[in-house]
N, C-alpha and C. Protein backbone atom coordinates (compact mmCIF):
# COMPACT_ATOMS: atom_id res chain seq x y z
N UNK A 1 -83.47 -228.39 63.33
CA UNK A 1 -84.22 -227.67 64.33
C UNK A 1 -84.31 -228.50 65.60
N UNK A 2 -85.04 -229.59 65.49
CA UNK A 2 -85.20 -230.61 66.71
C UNK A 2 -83.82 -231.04 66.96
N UNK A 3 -83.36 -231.47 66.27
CA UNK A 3 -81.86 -232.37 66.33
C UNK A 3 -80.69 -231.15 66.98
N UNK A 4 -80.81 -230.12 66.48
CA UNK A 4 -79.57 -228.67 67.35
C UNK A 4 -80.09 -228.71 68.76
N UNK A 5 -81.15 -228.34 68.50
CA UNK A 5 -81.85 -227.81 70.09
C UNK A 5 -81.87 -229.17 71.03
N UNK A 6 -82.09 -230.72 70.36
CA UNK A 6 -81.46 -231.81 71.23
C UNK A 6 -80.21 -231.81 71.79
N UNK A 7 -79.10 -231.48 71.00
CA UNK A 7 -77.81 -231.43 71.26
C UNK A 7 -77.81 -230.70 72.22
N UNK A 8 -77.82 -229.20 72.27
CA UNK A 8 -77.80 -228.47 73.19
C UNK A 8 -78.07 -229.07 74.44
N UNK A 9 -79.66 -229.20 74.67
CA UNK A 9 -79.65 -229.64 75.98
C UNK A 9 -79.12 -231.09 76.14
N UNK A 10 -79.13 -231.50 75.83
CA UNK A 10 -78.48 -233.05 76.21
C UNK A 10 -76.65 -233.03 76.38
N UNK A 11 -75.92 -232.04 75.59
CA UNK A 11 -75.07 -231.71 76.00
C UNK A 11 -74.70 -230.75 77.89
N UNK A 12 -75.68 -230.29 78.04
CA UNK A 12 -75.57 -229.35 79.37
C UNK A 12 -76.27 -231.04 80.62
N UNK A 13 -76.57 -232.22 80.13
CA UNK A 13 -76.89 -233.36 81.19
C UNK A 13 -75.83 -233.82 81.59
N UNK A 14 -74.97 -234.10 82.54
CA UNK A 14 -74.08 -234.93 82.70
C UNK A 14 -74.55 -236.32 82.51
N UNK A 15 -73.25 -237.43 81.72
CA UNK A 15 -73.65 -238.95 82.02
C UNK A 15 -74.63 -239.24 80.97
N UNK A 16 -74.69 -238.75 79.75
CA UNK A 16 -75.44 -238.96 78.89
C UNK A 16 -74.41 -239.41 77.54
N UNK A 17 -74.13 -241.18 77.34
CA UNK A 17 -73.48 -241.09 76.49
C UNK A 17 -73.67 -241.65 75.23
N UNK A 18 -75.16 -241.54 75.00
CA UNK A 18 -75.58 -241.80 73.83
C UNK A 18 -76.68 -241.12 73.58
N UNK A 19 -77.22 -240.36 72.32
CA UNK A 19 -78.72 -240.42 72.31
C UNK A 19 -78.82 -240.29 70.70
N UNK A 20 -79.84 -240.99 70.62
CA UNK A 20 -80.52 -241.20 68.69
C UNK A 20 -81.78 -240.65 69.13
N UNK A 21 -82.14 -239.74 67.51
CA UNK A 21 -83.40 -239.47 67.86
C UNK A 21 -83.50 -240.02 66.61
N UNK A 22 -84.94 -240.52 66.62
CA UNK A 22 -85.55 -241.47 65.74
C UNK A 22 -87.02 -240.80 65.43
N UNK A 23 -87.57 -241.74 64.51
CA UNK A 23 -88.74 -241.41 64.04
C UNK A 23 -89.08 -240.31 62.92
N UNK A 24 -90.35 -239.35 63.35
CA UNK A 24 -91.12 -238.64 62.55
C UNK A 24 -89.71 -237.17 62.11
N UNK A 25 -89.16 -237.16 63.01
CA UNK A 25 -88.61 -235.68 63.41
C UNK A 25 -87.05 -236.09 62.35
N UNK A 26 -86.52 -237.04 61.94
CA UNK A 26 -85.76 -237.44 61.35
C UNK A 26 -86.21 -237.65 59.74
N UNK A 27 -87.42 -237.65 59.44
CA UNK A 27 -87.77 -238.19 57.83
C UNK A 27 -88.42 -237.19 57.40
N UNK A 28 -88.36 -235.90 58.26
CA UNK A 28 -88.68 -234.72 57.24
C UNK A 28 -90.33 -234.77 57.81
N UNK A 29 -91.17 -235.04 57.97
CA UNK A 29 -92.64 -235.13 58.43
C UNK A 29 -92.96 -234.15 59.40
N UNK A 30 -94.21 -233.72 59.84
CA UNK A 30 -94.55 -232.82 60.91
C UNK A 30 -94.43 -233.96 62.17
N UNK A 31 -94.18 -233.44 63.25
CA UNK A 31 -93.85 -234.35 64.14
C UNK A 31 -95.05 -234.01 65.54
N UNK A 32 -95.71 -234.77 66.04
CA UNK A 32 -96.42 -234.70 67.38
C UNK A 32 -95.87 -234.90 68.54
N UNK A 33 -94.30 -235.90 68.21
CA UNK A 33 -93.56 -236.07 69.49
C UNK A 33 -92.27 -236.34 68.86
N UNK A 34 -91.94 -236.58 69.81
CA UNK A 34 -89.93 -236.65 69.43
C UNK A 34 -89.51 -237.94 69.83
N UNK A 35 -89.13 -238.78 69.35
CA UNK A 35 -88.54 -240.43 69.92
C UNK A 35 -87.23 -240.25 69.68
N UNK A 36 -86.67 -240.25 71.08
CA UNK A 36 -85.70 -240.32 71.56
C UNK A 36 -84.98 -241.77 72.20
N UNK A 37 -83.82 -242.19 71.57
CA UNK A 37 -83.17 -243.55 72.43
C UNK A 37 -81.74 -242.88 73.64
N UNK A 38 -82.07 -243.64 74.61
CA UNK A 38 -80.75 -243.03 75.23
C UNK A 38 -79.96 -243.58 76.05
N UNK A 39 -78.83 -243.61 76.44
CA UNK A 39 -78.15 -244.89 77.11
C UNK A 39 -77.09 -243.73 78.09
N UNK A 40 -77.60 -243.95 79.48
CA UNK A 40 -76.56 -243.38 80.58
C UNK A 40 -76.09 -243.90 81.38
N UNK A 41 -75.13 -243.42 81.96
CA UNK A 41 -74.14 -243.56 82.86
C UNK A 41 -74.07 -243.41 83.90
N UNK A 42 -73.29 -244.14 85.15
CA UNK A 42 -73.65 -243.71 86.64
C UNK A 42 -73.70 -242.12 86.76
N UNK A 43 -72.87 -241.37 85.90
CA UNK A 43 -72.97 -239.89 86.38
C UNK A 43 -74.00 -239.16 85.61
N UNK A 44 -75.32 -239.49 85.59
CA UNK A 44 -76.59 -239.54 84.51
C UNK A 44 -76.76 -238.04 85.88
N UNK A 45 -77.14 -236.95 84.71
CA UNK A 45 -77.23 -235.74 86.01
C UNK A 45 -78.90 -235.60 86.30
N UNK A 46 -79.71 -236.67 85.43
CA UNK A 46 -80.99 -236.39 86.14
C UNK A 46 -81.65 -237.54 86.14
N UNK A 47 -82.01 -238.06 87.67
CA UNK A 47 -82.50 -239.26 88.34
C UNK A 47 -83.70 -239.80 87.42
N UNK A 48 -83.18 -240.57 86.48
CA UNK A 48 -84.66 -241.23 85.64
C UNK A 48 -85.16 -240.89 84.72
N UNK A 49 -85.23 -241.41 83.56
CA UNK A 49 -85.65 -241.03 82.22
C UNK A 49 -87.06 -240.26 82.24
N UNK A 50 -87.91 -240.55 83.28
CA UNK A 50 -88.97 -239.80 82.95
C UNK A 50 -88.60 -237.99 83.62
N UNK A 51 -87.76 -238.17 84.25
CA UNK A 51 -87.79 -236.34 84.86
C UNK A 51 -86.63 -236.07 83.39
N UNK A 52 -85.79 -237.16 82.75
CA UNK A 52 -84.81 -236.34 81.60
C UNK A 52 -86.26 -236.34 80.50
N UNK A 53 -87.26 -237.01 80.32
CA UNK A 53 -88.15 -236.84 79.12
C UNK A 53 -88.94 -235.12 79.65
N UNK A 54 -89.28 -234.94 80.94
CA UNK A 54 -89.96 -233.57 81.24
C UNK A 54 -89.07 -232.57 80.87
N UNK A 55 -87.50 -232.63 81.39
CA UNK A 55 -86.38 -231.57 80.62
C UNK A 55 -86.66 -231.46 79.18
N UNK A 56 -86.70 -232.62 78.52
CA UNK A 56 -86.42 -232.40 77.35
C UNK A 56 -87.69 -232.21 76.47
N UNK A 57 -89.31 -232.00 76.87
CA UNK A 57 -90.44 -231.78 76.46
C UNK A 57 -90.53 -230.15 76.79
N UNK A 58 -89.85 -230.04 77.88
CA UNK A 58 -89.81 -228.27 77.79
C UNK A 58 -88.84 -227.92 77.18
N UNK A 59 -87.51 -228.28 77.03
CA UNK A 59 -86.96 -227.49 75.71
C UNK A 59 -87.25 -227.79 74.43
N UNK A 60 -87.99 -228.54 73.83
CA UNK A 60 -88.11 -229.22 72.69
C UNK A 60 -89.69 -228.39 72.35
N UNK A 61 -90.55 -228.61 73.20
CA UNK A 61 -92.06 -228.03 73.40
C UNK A 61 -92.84 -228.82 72.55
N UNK A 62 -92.35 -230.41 72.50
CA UNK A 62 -93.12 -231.18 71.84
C UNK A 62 -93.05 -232.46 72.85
N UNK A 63 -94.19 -233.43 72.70
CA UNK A 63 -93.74 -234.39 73.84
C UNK A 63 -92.57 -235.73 73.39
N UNK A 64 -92.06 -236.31 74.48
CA UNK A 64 -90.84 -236.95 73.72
C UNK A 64 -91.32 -238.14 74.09
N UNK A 65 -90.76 -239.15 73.00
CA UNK A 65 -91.05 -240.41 73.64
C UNK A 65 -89.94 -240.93 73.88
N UNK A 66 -89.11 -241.64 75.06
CA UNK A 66 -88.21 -241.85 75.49
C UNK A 66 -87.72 -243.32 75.76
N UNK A 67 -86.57 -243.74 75.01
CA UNK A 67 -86.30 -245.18 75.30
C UNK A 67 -85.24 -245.09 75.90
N UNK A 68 -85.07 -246.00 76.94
CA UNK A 68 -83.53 -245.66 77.88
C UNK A 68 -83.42 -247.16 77.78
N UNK A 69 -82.22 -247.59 78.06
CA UNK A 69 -81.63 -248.03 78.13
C UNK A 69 -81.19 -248.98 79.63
N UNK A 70 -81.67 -249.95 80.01
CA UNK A 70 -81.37 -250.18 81.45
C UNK A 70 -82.57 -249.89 82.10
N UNK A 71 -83.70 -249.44 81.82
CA UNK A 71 -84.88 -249.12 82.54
C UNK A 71 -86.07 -250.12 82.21
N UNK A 72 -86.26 -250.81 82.89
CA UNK A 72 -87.04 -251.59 82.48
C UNK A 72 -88.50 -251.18 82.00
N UNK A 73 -89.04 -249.92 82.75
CA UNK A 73 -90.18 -249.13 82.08
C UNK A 73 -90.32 -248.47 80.62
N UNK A 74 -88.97 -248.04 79.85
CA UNK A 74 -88.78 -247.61 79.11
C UNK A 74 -88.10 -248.32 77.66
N UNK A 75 -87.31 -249.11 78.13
CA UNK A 75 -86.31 -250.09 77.21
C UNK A 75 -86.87 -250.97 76.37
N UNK A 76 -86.96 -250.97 75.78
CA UNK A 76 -87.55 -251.91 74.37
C UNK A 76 -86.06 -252.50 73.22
N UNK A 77 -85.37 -252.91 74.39
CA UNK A 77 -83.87 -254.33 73.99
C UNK A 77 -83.04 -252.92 73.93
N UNK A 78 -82.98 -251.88 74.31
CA UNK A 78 -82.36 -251.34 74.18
C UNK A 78 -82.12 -249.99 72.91
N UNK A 79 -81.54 -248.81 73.05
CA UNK A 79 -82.02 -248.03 71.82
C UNK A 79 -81.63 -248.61 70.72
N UNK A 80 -80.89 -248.89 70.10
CA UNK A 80 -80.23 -249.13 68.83
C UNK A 80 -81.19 -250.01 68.29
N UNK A 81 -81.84 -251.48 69.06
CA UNK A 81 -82.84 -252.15 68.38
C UNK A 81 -84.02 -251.88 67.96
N UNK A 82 -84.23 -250.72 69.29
CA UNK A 82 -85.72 -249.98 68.84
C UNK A 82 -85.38 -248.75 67.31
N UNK A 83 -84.31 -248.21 66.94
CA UNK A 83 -83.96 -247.85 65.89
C UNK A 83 -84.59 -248.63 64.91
N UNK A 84 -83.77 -249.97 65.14
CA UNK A 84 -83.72 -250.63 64.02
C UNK A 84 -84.99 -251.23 63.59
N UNK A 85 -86.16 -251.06 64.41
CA UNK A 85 -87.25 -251.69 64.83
C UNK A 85 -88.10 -250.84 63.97
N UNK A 86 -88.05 -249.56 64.24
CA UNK A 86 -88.68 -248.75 63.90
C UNK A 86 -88.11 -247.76 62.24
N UNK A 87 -86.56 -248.55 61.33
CA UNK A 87 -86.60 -248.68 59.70
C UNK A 87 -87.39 -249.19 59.46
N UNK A 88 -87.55 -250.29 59.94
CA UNK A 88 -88.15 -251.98 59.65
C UNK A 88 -89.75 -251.59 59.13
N UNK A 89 -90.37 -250.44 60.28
CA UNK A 89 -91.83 -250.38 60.12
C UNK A 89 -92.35 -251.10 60.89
């Protein structure tokens, strides 16, 4: 459900060439938000992870939590570590 309807829109972003969604929405649980990792590209079609987290809280209709990649507001070593951060517990 979360994970199709991610694809979708994240497919229609230009410059988006990674995204993991992590957390609650992945282990089967009711979810309050969506944690999202994401890593873009100069041709990123929307200026800044926080206007791609508002896209993606209105198609999703849950709030997202957003790790990018290169942003120093958002990045926590990058997505893949915050993945791995967040098996760990």
């Amino acid at each position: 459900m979360a994970v199709e309807r991610l694809r979708q829109v994240l497919d229609d972003i230009p410059g988006v060439k990674i995204a993991v969604l992590f957390g609650s929405a992945i282990r089967g649980r009711p979810v309050r938000d969506v944690d999202v990792g994401i890593c873009l590209d100069s041709k990123a079609g929307l200026k800044g992870p926080a206007k791609m987290a508002n896209v993606l809280e209105d198609a999703l209709g849950v709030p997202v939590d957003l790790a990018s990649e290169g942003d120093p507001q958002t990045e926590v070593e990058g997505p893949a570590r915050r993945v791995e951060a967040d098996r760990k517990g």
